[in-house]
C-alpha atoms as a PDB file:
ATOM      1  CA  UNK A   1      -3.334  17.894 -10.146  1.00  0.00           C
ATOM      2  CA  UNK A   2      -0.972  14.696 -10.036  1.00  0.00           C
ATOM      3  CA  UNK A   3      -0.989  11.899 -13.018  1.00  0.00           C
ATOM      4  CA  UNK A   4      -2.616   8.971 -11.269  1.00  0.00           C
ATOM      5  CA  UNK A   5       0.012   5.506 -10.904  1.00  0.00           C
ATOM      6  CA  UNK A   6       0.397   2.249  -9.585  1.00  0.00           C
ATOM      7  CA  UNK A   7       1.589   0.878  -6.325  1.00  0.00           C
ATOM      8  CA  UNK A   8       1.154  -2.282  -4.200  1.00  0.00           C
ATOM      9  CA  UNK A   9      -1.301  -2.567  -2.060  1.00  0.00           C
ATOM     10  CA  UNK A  10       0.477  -2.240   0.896  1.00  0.00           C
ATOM     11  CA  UNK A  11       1.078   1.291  -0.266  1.00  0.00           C
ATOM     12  CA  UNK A  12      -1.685   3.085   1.889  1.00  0.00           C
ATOM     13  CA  UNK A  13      -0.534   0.941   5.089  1.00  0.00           C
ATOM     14  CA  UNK A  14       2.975   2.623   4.745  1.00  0.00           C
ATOM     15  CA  UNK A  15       2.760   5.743   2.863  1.00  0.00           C
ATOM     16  CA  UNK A  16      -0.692   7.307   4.542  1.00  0.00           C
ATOM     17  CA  UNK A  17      -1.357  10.805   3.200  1.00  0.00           C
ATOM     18  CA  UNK A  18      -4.637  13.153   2.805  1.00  0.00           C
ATOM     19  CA  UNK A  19      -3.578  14.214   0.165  1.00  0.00           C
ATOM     20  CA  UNK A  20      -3.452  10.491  -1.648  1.00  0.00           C
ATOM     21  CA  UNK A  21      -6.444   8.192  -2.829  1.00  0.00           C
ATOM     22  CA  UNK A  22      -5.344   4.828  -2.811  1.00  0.00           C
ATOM     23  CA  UNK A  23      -8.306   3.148  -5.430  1.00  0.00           C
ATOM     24  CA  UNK A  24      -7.849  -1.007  -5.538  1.00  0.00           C
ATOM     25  CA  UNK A  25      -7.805  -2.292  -9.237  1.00  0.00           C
ATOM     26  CA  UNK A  26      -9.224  -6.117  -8.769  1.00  0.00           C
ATOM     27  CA  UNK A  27      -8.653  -6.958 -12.532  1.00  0.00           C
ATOM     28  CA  UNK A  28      -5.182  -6.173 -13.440  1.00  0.00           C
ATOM     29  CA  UNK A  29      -2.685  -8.657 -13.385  1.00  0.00           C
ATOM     30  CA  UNK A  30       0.040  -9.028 -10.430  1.00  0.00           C
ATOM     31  CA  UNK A  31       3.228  -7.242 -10.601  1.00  0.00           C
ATOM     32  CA  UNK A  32       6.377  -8.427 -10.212  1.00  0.00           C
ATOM     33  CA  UNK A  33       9.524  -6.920  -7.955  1.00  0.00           C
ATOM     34  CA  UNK A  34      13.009  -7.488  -7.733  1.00  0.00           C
ATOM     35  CA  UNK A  35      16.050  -5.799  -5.978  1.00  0.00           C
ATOM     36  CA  UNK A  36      18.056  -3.783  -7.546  1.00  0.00           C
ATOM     37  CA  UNK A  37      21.449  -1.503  -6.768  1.00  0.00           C
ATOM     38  CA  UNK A  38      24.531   0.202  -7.892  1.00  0.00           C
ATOM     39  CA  UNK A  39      27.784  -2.279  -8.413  1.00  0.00           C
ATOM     40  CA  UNK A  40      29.932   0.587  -6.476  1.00  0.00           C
ATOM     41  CA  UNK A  41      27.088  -0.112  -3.620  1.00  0.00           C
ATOM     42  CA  UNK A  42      27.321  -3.616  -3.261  1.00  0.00           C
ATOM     43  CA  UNK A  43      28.634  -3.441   0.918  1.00  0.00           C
ATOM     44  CA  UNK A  44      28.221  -5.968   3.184  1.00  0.00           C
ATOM     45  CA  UNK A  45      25.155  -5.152   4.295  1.00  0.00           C
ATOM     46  CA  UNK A  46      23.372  -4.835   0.445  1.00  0.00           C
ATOM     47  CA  UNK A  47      24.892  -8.329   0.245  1.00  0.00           C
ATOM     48  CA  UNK A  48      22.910  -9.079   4.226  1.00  0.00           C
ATOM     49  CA  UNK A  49      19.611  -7.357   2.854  1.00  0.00           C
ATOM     50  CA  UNK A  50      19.668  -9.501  -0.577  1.00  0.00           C
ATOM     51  CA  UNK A  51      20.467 -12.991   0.907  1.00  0.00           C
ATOM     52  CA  UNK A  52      17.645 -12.582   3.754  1.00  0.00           C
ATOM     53  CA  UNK A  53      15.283 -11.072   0.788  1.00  0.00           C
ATOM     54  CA  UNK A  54      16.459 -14.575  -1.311  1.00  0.00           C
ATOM     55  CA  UNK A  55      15.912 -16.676   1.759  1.00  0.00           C
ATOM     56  CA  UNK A  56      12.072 -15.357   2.312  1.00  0.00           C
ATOM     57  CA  UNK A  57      11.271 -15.639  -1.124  1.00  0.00           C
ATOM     58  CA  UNK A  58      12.731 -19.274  -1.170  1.00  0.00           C
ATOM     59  CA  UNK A  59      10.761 -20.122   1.466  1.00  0.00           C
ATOM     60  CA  UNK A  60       7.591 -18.905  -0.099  1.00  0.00           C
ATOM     61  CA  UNK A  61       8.011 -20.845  -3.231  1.00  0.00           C
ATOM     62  CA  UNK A  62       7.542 -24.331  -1.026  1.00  0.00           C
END
């Protein structure tokens, strides 16, 4: 038997599986993400993904 954890709740819309009970939890608080990578993985397209990531959530905020 697997430790239940925490996901978003787009989880079950990517990530279907039988095997996996996706229960909503309507009282905890919202998390928080950011990006995160290696400084020896930083390539041109890392650099791509993070501005476009930066430009969404910029846009969002107004």
């Amino acid at each position: 038997m697997a430790s239940p954890g925490i996901t978003t709740e787009q989880a079950p819309q990517f990530y279907l599986r039988p095997d996996v009970t996706y229960v909503p939890v309507h009282d905890a608080p919202p998390l928080e993400f950011g990006l995160g990578w290696l400084t020896t993985g930083l390539t041109q397209r890392v650099q791509a993904f993070v501005q476009a990531a930066n430009d969404i959530r910029d846009a969002v905020k107004r």
